[in-house]
C-alpha atoms as a PDB file:
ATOM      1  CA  UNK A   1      44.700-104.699  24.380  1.00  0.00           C
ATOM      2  CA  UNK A   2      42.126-102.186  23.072  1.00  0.00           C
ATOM      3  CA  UNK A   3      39.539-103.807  20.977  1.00  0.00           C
ATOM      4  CA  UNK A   4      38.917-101.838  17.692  1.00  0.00           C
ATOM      5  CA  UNK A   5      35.465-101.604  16.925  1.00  0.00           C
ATOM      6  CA  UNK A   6      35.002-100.485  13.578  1.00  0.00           C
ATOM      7  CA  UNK A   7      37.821-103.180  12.271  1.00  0.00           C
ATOM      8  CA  UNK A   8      35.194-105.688  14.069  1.00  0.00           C
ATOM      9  CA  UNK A   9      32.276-104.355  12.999  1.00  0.00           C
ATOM     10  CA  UNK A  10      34.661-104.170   8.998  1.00  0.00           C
ATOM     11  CA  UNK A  11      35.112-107.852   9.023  1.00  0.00           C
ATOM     12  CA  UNK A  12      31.725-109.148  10.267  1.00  0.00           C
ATOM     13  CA  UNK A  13      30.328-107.179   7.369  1.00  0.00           C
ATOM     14  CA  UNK A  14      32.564-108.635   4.984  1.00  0.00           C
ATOM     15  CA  UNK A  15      31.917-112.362   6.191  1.00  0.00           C
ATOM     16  CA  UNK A  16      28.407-111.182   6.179  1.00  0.00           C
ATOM     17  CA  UNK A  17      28.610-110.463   2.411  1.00  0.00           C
ATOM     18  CA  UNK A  18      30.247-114.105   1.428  1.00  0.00           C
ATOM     19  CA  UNK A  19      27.163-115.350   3.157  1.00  0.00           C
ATOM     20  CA  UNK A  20      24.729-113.893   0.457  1.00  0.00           C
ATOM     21  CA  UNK A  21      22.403-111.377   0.819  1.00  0.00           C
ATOM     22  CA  UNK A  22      19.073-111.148   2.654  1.00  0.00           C
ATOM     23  CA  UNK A  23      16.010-108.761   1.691  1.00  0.00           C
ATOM     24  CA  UNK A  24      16.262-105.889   3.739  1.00  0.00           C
ATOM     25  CA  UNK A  25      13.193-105.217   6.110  1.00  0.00           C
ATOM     26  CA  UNK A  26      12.185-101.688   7.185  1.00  0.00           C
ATOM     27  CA  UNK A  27      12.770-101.633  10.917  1.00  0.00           C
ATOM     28  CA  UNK A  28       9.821 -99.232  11.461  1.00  0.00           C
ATOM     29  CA  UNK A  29       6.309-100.347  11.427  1.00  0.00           C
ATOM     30  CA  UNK A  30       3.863 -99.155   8.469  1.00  0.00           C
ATOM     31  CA  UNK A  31       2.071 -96.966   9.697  1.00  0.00           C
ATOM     32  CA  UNK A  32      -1.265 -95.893   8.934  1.00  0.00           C
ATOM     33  CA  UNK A  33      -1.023 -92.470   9.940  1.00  0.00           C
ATOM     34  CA  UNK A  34      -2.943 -90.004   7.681  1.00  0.00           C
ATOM     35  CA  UNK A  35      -0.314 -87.841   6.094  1.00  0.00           C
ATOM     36  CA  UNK A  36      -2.067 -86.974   2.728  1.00  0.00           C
ATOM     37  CA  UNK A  37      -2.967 -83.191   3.332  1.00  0.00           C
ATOM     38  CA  UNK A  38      -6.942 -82.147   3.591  1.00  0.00           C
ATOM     39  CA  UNK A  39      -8.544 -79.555   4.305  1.00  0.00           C
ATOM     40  CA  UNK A  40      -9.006 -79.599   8.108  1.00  0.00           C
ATOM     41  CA  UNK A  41     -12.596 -77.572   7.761  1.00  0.00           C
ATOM     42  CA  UNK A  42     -13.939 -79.429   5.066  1.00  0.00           C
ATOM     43  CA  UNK A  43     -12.451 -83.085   5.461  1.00  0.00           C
ATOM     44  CA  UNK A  44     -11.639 -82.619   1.726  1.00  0.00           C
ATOM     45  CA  UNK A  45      -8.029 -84.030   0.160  1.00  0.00           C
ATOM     46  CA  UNK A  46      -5.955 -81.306  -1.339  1.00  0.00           C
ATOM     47  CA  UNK A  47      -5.568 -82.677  -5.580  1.00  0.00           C
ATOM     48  CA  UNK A  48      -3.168 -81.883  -7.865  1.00  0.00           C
ATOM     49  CA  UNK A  49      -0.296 -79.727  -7.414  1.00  0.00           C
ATOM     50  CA  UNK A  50      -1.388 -78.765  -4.125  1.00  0.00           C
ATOM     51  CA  UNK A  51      -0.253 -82.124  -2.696  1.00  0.00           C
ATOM     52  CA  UNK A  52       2.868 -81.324  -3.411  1.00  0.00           C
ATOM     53  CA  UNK A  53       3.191 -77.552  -2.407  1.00  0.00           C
ATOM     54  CA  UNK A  54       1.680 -78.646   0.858  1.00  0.00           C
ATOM     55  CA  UNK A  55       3.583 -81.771   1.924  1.00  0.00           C
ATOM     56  CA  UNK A  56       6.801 -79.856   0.705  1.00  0.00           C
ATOM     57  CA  UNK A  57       5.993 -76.981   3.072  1.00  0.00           C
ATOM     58  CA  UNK A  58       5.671 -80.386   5.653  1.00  0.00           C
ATOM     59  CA  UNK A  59       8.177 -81.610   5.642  1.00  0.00           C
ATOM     60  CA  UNK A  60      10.497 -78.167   5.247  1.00  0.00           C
ATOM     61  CA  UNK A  61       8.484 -76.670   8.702  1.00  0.00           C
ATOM     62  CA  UNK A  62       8.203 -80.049  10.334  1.00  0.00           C
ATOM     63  CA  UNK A  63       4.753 -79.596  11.023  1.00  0.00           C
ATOM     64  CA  UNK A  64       3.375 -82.797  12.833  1.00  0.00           C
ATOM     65  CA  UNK A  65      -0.237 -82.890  10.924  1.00  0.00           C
ATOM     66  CA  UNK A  66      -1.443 -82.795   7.216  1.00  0.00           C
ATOM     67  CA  UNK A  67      -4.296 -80.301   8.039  1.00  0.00           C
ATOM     68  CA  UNK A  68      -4.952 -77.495   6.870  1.00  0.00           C
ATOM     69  CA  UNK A  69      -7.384 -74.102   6.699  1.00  0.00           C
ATOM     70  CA  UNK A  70      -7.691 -70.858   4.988  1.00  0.00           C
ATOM     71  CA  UNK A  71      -7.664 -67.534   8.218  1.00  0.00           C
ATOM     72  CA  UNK A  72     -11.125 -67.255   7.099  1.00  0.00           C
ATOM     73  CA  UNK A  73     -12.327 -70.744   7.723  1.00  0.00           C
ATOM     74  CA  UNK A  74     -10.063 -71.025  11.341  1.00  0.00           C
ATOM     75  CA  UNK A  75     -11.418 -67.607  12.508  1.00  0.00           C
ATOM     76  CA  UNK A  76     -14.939 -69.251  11.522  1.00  0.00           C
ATOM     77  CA  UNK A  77     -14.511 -72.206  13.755  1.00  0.00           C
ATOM     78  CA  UNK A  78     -13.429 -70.252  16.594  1.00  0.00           C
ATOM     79  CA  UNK A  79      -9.736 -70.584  16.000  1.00  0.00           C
ATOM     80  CA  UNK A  80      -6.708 -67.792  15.485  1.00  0.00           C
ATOM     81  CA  UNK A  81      -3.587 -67.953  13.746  1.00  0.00           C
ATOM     82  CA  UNK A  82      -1.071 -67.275  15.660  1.00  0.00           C
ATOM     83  CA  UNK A  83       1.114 -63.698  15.503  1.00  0.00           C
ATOM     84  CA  UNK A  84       3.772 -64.199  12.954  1.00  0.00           C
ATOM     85  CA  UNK A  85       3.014 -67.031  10.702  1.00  0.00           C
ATOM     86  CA  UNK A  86       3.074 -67.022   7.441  1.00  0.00           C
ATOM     87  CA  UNK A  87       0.663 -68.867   5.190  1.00  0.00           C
ATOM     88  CA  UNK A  88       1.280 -71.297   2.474  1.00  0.00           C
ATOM     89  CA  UNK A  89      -0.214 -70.568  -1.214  1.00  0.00           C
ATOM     90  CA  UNK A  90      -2.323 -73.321  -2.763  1.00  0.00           C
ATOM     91  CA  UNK A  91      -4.601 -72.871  -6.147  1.00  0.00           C
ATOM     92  CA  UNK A  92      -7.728 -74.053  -7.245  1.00  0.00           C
ATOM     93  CA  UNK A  93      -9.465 -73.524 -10.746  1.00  0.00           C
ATOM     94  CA  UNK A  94     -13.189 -73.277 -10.666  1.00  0.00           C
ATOM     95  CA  UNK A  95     -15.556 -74.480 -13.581  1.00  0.00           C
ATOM     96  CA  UNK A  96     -17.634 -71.633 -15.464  1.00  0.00           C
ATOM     97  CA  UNK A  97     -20.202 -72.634 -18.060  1.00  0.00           C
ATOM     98  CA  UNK A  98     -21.225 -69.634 -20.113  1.00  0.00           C
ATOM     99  CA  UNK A  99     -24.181 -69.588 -22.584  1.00  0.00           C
ATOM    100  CA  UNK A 100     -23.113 -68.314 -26.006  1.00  0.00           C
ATOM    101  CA  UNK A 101     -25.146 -67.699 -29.261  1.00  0.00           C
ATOM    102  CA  UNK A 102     -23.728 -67.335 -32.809  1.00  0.00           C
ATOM    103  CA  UNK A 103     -25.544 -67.082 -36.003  1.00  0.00           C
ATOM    104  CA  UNK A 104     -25.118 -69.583 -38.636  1.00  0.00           C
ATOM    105  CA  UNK A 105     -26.858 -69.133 -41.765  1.00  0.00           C
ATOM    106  CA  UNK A 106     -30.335 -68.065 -40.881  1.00  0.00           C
ATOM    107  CA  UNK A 107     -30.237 -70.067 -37.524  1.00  0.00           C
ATOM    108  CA  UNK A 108     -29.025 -69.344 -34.276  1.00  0.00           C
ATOM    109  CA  UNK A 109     -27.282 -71.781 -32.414  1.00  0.00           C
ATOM    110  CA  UNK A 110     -26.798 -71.672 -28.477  1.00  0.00           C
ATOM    111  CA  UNK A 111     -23.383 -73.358 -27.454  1.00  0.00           C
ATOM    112  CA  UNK A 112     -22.604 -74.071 -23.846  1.00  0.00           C
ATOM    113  CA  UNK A 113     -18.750 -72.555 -23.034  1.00  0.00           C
ATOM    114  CA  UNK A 114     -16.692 -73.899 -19.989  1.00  0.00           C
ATOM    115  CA  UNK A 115     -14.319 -71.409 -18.908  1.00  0.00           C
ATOM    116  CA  UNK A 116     -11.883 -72.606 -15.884  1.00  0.00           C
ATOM    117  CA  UNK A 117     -10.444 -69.637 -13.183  1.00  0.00           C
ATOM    118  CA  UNK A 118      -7.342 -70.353 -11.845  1.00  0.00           C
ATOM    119  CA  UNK A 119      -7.688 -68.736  -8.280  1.00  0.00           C
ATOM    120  CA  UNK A 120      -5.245 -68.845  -4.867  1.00  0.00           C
ATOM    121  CA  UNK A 121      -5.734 -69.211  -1.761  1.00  0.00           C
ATOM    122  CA  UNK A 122      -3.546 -68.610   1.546  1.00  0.00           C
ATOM    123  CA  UNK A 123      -3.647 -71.754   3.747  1.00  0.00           C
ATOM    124  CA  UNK A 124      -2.122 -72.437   6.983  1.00  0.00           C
ATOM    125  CA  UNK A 125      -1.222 -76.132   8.937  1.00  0.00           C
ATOM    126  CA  UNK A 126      -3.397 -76.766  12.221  1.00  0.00           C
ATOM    127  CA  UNK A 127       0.387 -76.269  13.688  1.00  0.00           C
ATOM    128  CA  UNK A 128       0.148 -73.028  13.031  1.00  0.00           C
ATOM    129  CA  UNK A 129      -3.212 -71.767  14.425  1.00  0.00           C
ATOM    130  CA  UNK A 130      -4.764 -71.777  18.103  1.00  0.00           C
ATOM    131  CA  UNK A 131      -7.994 -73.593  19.429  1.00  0.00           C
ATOM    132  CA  UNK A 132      -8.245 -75.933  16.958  1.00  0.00           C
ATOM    133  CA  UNK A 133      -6.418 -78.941  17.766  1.00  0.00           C
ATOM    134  CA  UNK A 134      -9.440 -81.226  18.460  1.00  0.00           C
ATOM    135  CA  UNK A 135      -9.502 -80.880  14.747  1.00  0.00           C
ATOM    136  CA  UNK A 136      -6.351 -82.952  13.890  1.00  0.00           C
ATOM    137  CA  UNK A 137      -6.841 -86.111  12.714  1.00  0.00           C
ATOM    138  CA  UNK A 138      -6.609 -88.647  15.693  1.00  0.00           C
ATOM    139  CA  UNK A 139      -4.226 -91.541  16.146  1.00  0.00           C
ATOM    140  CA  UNK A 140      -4.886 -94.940  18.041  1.00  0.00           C
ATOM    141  CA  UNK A 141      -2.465 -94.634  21.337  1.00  0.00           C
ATOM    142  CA  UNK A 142       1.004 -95.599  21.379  1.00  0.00           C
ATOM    143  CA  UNK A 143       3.058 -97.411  23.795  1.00  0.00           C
ATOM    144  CA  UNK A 144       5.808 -94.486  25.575  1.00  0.00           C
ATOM    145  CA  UNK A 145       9.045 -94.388  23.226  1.00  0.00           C
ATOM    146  CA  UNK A 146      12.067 -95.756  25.903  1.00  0.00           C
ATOM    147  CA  UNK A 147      14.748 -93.302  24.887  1.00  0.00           C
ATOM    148  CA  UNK A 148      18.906 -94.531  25.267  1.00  0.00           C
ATOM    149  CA  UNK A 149      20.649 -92.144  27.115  1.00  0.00           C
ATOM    150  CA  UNK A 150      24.265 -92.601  25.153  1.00  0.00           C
ATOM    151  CA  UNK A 151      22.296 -92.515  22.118  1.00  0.00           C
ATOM    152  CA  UNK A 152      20.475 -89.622  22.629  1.00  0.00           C
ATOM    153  CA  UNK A 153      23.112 -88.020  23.598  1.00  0.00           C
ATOM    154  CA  UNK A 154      25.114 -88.503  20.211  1.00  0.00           C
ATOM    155  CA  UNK A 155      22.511 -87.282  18.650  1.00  0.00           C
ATOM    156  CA  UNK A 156      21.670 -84.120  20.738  1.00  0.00           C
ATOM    157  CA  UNK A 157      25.050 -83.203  21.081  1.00  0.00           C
ATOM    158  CA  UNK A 158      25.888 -82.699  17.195  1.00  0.00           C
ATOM    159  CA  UNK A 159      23.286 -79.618  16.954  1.00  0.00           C
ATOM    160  CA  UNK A 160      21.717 -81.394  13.860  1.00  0.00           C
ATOM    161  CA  UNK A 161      18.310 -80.647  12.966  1.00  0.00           C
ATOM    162  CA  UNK A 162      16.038 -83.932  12.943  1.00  0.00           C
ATOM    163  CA  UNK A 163      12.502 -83.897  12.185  1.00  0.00           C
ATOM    164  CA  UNK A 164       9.751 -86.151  13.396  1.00  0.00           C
ATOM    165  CA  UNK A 165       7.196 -86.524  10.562  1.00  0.00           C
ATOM    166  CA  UNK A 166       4.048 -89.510  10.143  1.00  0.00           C
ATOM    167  CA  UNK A 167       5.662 -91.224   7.367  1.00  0.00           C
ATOM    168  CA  UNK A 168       7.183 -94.301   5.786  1.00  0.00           C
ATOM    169  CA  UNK A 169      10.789 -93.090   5.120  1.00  0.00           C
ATOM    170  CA  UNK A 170      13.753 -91.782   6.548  1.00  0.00           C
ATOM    171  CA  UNK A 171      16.690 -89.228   4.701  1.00  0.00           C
ATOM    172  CA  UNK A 172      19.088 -86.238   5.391  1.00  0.00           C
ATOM    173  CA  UNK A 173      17.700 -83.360   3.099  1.00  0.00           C
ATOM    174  CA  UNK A 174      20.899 -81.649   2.087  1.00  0.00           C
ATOM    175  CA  UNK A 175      19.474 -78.826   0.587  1.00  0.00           C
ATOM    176  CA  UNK A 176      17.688 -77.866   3.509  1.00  0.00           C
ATOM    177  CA  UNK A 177      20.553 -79.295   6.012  1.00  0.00           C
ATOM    178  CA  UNK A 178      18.278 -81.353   8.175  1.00  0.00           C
ATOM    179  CA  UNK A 179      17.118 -84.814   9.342  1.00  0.00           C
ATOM    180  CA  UNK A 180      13.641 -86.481   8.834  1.00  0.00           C
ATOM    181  CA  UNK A 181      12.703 -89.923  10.646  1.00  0.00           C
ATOM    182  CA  UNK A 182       9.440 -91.213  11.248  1.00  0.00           C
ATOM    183  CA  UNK A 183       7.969 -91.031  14.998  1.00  0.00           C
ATOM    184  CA  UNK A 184       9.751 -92.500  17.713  1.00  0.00           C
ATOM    185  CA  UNK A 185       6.840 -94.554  18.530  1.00  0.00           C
ATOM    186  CA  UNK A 186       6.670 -96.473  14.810  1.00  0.00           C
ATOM    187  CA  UNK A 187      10.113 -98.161  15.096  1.00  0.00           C
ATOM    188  CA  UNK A 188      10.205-102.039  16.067  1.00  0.00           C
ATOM    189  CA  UNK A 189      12.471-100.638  19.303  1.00  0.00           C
ATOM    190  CA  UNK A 190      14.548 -98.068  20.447  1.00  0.00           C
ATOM    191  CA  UNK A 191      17.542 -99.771  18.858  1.00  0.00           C
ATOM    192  CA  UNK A 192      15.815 -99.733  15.572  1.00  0.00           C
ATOM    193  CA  UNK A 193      15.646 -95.882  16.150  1.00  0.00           C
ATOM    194  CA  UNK A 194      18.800 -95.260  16.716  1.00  0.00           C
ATOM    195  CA  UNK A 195      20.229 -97.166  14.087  1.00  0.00           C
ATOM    196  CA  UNK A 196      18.381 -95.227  11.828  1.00  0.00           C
ATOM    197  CA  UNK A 197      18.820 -92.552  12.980  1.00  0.00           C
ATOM    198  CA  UNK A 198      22.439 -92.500  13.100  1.00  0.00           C
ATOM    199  CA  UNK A 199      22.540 -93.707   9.490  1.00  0.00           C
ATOM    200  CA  UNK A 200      21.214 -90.365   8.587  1.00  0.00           C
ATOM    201  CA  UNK A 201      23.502 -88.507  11.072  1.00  0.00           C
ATOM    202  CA  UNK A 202      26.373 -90.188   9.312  1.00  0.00           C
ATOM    203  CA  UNK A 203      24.609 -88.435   6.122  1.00  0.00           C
ATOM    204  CA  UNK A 204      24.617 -85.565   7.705  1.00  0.00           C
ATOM    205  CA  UNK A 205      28.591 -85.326   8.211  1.00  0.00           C
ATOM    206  CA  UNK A 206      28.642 -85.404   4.538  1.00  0.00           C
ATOM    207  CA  UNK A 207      27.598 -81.548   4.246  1.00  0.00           C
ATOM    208  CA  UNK A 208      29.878 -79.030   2.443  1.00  0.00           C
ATOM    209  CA  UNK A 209      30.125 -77.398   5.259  1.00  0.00           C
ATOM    210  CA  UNK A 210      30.777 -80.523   7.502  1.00  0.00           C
ATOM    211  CA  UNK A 211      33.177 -83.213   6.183  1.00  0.00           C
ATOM    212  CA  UNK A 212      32.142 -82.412   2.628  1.00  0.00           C
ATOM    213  CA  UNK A 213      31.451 -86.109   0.755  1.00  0.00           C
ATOM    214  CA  UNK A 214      30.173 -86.612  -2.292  1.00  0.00           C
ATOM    215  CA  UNK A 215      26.409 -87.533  -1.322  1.00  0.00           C
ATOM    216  CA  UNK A 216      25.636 -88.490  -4.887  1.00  0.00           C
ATOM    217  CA  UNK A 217      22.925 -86.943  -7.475  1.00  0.00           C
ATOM    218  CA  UNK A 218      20.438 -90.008  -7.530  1.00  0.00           C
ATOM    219  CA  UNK A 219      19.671 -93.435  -6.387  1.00  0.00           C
ATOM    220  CA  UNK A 220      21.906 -96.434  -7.826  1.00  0.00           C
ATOM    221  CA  UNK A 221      24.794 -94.226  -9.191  1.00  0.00           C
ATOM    222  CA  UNK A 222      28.122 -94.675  -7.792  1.00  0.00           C
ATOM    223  CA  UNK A 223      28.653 -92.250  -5.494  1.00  0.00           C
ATOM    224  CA  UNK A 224      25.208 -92.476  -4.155  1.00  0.00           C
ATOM    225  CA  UNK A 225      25.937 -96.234  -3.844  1.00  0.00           C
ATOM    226  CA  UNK A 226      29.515 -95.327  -1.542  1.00  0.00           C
ATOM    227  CA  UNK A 227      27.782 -93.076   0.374  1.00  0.00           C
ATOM    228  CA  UNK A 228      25.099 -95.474   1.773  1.00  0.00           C
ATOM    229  CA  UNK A 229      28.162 -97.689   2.724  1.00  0.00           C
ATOM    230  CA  UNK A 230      29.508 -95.037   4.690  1.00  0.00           C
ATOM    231  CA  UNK A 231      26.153 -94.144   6.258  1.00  0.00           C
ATOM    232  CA  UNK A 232      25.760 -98.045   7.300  1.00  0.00           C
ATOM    233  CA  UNK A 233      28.934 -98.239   8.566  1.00  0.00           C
ATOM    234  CA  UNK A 234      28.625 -95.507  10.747  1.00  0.00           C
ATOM    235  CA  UNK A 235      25.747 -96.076  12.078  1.00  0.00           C
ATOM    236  CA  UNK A 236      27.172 -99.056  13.175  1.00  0.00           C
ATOM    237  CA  UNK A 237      30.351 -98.041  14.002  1.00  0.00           C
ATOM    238  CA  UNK A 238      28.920 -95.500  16.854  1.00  0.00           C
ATOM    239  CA  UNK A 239      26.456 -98.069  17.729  1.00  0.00           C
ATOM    240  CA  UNK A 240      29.145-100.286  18.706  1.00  0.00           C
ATOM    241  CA  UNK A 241      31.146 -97.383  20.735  1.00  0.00           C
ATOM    242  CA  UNK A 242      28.103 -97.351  22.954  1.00  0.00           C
ATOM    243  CA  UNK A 243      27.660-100.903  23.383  1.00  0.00           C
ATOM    244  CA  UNK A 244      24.198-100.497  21.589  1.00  0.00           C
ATOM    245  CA  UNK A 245      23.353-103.518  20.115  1.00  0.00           C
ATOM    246  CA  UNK A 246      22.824-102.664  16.585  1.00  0.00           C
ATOM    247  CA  UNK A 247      19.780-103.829  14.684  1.00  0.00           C
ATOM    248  CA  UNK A 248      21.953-105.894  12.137  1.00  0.00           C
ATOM    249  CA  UNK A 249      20.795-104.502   8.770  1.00  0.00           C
ATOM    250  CA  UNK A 250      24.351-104.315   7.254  1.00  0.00           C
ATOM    251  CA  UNK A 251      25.007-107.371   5.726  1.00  0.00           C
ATOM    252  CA  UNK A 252      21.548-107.215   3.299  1.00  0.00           C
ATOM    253  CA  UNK A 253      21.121-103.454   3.105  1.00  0.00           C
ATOM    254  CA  UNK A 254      24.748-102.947   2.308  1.00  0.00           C
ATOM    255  CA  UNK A 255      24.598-105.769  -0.566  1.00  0.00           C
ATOM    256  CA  UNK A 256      21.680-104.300  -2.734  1.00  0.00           C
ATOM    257  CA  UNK A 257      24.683-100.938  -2.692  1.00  0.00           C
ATOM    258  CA  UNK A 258      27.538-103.108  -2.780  1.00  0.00           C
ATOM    259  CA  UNK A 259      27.086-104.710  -6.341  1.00  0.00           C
ATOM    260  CA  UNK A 260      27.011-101.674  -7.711  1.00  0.00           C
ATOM    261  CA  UNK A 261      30.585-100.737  -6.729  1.00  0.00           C
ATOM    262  CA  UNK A 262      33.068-102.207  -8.911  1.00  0.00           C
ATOM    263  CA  UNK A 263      35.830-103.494  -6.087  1.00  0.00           C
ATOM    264  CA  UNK A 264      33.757-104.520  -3.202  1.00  0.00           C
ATOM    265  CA  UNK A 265      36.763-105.364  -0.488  1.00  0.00           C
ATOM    266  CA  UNK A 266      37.579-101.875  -1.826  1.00  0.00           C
ATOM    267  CA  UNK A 267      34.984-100.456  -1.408  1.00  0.00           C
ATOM    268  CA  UNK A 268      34.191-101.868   2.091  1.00  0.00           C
ATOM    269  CA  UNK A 269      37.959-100.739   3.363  1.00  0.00           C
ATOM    270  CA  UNK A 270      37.124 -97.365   1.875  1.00  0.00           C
ATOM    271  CA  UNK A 271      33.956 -96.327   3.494  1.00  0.00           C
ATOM    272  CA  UNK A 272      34.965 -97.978   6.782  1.00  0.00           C
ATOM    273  CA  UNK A 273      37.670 -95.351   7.197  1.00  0.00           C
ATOM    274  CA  UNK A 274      35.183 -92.171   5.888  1.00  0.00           C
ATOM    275  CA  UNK A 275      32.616 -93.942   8.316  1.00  0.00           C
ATOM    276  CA  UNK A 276      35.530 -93.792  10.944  1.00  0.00           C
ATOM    277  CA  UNK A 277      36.331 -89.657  10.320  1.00  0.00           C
ATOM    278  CA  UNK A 278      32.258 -89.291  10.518  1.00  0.00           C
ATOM    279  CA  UNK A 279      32.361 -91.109  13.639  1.00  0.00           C
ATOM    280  CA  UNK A 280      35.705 -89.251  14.958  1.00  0.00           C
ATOM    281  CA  UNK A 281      33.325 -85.873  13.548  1.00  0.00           C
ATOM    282  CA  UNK A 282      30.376 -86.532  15.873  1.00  0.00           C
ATOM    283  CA  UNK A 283      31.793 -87.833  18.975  1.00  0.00           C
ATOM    284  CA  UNK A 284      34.125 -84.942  19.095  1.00  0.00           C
ATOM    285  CA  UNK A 285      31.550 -82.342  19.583  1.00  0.00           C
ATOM    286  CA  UNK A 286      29.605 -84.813  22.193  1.00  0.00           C
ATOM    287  CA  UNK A 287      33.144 -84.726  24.057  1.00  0.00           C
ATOM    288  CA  UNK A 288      34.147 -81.030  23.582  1.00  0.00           C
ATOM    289  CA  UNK A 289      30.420 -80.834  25.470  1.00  0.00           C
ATOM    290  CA  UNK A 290      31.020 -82.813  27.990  1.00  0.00           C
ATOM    291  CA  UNK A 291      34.202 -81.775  28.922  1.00  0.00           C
ATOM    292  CA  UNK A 292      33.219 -78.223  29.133  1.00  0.00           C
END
């Protein structure tokens, strides 16, 4: 008889649940890789608004560094942006102090005026100029990531767009319609990676143009709750058809979601069977590829 994996992998989660709930643990390291942006030609951190602009523009390009340069200052150094790119605006104001005199009475008093000039600036990310990587900020050397062929392939076979970036979170960006993880070489182990990353592949079936979930508007409401069930589920559910051992998260990452839904054998039996049509989604397109 056929063993059913995602009925399996249903019920230990549910005994898991009567159990009680464990704090969940991040199953990459923290890393202490410098992702604040600065100024790659004067060592100075961006402020302000600029933070923003710049690790927005990050994280949309999937540039691999937080450095960056005006043309001027990479054409100083002996660098060239390449053919094609297109900068990135930042601003800066700049303090003026202006002498002033008025008359009062039969005195004149001399007032000091500060005047602040909003100015811009085009920038552009180490990633996108030539002869100047020495000048990205250096990391201490990482043990060689030891990629899982089945895995992999899941993952390269969908045609989903997944970012590496140097930081401490991982999320599907639906607006933009892609994947961000942390490096490879951060996780605890390749199993850790995968499970993560096919939680946010699961995510990623939720698309309008894919299998069209609700994904939720923000953290703790309902349908944000639901979907992270589904996510969890199918991560482990495609785990399991690869014989991956999954990096057991479910039973105390899917609690903290779990109270929030109001029927929670439900609510389990529910996402199990979305998980199952994201799973059915996926593997579909790995066979259709393999079979051609």
């Amino acid at each position: 008889m056929k063993r059913n994996i995602a009925e399996e992998i249903t019920s230990r989660i549910l005994a898991d649940l009567e159990k009680g709930v464990a704090p969940w643990e991040k199953p990459w390291k923290n890393t202490k890789r410098i992702f604040f942006p600065i100024n790659a030609s004067t060592k100075k951190p961006y402020r302000g608004i600029n933070v923003f602009v710049l690790l927005e523009e990050t994280l949309r390009k999937g540039f691999s560094t937080p450095a960056w340069m005006t043309y001027r200052q990479a054409s100083d150094l002996g660098g060239n942006v390449r053919k094609g790119e297109r900068g990135t605006d930042v601003v800066f104001y700049s303090r003026l102090n202006k002498t002033a005199k008025r008359q009062k009475d039969d005195e004149v008093l001399v007032e000091e005026q500060v005047y602040w000039l909003l100015r811009n600036y085009t920038v552009f990310n180490l990633d996108q100029i030539e002869g100047l990587d020495h000048l990205k900020p250096m990391e201490q050397a990482k043990e060689p990531f030891q990629s899982i062929q089945e895995a992999e392939s899941i993952l390269t076979g969908t045609g989903a767009k997944i970012f590496h970036l140097p930081m401490n979170k991982a999320f599907f960006d639906s607006k933009e319609d892609h994947i961000v993880l942390p490096f490879r070489e951060d996780f605890k182990s390749p199993e850790a990676y995968y499970g993560i990353a096919l939680h946010e592949l699961t995510h990623w079936t939720g698309h309008p143009s894919r299998l069209n979930r609700d994904l939720g508007k923000r953290f703790g409401d309902q349908a944000y709750a639901f979907e992270e069930l589904v996510a969890e589920m199918g991560a482990a559910f495609l785990c399991g058809s690869i014989g991956l051992p999954y990096a057991t998260r479910h039973s105390d990452y899917i609690g903290d979601w779990i109270r929030v839904l109001k029927d929670h054998q439900r609510a389990v039996f529910t996402a199990a069977s979305k998980a199952q049509q994201a799973m059915d989604f996926i593997l579909k397109k790995e066979f259709k590829e393999v079979a051609a």
